[in-house]
Protein backbone atom coordinates (compact mmCIF):
# COMPACT_ATOMS: atom_id res chain seq x y z
CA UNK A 1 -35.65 -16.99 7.50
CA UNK A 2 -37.64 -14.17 6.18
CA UNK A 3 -36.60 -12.35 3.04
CA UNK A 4 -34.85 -8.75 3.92
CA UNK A 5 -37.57 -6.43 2.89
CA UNK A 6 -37.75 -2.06 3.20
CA UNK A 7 -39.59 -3.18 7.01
CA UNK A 8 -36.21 -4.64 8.30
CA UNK A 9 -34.04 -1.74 6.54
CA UNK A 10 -36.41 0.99 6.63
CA UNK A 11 -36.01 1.98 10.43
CA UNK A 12 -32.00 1.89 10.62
CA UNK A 13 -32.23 4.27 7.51
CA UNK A 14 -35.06 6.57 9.77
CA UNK A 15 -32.72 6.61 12.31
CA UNK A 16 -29.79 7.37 10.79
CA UNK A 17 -31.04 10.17 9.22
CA UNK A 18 -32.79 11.84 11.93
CA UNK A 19 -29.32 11.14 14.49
CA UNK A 20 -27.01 12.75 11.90
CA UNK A 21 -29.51 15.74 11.16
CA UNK A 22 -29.44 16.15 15.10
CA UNK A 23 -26.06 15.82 16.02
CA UNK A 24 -24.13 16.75 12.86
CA UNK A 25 -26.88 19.27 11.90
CA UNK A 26 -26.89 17.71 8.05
CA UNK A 27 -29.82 16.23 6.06
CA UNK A 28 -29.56 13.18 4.11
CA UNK A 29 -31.39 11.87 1.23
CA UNK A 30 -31.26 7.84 1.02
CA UNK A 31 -29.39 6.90 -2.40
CA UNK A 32 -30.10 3.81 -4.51
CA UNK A 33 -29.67 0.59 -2.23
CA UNK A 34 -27.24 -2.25 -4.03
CA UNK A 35 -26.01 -5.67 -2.71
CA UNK A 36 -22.11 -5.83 -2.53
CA UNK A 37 -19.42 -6.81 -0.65
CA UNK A 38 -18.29 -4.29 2.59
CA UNK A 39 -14.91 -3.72 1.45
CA UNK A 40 -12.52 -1.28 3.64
CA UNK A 41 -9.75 0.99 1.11
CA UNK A 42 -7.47 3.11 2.14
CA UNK A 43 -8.70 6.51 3.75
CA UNK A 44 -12.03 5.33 4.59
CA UNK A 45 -13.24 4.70 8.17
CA UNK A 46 -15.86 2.20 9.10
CA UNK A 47 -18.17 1.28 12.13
CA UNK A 48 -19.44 -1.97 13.08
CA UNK A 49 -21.99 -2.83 15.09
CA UNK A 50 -23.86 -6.38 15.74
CA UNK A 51 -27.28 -6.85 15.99
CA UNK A 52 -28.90 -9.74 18.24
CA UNK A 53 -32.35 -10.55 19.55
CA UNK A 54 -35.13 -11.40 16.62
CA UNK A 55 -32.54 -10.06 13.97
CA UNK A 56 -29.05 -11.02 13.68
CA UNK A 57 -26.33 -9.73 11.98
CA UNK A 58 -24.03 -6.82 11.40
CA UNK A 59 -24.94 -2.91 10.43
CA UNK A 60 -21.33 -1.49 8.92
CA UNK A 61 -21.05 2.59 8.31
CA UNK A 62 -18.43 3.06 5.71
CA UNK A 63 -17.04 6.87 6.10
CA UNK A 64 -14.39 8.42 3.73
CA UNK A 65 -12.02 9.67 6.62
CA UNK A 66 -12.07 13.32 5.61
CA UNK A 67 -15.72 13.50 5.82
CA UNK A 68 -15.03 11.36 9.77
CA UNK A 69 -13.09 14.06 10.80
CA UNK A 70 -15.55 17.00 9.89
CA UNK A 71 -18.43 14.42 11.58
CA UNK A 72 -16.22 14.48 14.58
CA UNK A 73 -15.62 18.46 14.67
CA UNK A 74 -19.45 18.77 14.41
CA UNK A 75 -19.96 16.90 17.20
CA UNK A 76 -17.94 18.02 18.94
CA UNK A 77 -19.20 21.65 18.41
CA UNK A 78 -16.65 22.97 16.04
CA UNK A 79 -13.77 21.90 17.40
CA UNK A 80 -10.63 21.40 15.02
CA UNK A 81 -10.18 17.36 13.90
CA UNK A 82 -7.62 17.19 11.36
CA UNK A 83 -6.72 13.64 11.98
CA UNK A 84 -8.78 10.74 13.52
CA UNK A 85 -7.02 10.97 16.88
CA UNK A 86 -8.37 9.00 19.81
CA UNK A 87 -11.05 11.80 20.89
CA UNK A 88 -12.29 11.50 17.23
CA UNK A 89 -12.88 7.99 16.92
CA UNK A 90 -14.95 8.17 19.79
CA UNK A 91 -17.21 10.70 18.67
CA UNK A 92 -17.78 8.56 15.32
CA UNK A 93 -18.03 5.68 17.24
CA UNK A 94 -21.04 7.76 19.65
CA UNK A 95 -22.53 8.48 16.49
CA UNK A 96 -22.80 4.98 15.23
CA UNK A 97 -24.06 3.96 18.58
CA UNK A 98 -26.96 6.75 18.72
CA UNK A 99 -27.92 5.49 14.92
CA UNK A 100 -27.86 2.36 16.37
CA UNK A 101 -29.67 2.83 19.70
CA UNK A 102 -32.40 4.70 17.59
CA UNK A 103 -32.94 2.06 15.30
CA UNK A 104 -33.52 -0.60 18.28
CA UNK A 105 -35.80 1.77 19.54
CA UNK A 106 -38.22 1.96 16.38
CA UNK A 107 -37.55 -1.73 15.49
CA UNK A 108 -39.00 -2.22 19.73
CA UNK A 109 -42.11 -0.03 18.79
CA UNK A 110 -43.02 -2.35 15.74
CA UNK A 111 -42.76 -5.49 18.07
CA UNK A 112 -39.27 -6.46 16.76
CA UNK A 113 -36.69 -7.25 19.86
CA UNK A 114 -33.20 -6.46 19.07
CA UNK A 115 -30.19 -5.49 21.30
CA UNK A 116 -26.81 -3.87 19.25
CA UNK A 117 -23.17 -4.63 20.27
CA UNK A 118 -20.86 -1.57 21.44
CA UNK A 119 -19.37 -0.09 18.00
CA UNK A 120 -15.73 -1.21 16.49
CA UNK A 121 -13.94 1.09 14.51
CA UNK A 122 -11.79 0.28 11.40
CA UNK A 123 -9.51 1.61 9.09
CA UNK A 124 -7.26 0.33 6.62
CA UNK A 125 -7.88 -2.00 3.69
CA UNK A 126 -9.51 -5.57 3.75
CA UNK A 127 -12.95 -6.77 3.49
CA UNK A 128 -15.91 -7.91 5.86
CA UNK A 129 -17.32 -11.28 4.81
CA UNK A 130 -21.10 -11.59 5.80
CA UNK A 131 -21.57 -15.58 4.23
CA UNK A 132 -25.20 -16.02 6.88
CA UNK A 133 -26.64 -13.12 4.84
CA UNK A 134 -26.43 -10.73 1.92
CA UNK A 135 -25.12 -7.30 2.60
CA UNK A 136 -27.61 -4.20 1.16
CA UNK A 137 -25.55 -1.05 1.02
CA UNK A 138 -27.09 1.78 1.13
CA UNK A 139 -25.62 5.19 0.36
CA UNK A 140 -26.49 8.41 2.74
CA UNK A 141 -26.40 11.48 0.48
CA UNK A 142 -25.83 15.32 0.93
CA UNK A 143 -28.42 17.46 -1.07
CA UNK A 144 -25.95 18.31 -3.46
CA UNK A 145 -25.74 14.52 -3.92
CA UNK A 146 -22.05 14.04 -1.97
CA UNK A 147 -21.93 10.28 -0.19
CA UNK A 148 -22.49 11.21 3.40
CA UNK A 149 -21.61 7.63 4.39
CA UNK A 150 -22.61 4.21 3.39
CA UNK A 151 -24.85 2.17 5.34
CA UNK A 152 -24.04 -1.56 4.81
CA UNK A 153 -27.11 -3.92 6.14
CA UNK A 154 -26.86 -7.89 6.21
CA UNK A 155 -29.60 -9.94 8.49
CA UNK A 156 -30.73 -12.82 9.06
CA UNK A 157 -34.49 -12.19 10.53
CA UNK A 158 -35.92 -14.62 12.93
């Protein structure tokens, strides 16, 4: 197994800031990366998506819920979310998948085969246990320094 290095996280980071500058119309700085433990609290929303092929493992978007809603009315151009009802999940769960589907397409330019998993949403408390490889999480910042969302990246490469 290869080390995790900025060439294995580097491209879901590209992606996910281009996809949320294009379809939430927001740009994001990447915040100091940190290992620790994806842990779920109350009023924050989280999207899960596996990662097979030459890489596997698990990419997790933590999301305070507030902030999921106002993703979800920008995506949906405007349009009033005041609670994560079924339409809005979707449209957080789209967004993970175009991060996603982005990042298999740069990692697929660089000679690095990976297919992703269709995205699970959760909510409520609890923790995601990742014992084949260390979880990096990196936070997604606003300009004015506000957590965006939290990208949480554990692989095991080859």
């Amino acid at each position: 197994m290869a080390d995790m290095n900025v060439n294995y996280i580097n491209p879901f980071l590209e992606a996910a800031i281009a996809i949320v500058k294009d379809a939430c119309q927001v740009e994001l700085k990447i915040g100091k990366p940190y290992a620790k433990m994806v842990e779920l609290t109350e009023g924050t929303v989280v999207i899960l998506i596996g990662v097979t092929g030459e890489m596997r493992g698990q990419v997790v978007l933590s999301i305070d819920e507030k902030k999921a809603c106002e993703i979800a009315s920008r995506m949906m151009m405007g349009m009033p979310v005041p609670e994560l009802d079924d339409m809005a999940i979707s449209a957080i769960s789209e967004l993970g998948n175009m991060i996603m589907g982005n990042a298999a397409t740069v990692f697929s330019v660089r000679n690095i085969g990976i297919d992703i998993t269709p995205p699970t949403v959760g909510r409520g408390t609890g923790k995601i246990d990742t014992m084949y490889a260390k979880n990096i999480a990196i936070p997604l910042l606003t300009d004015d320094s506000e957590v965006f969302m939290e990208m949480n990246i554990a692989m095991k490469i080859g």
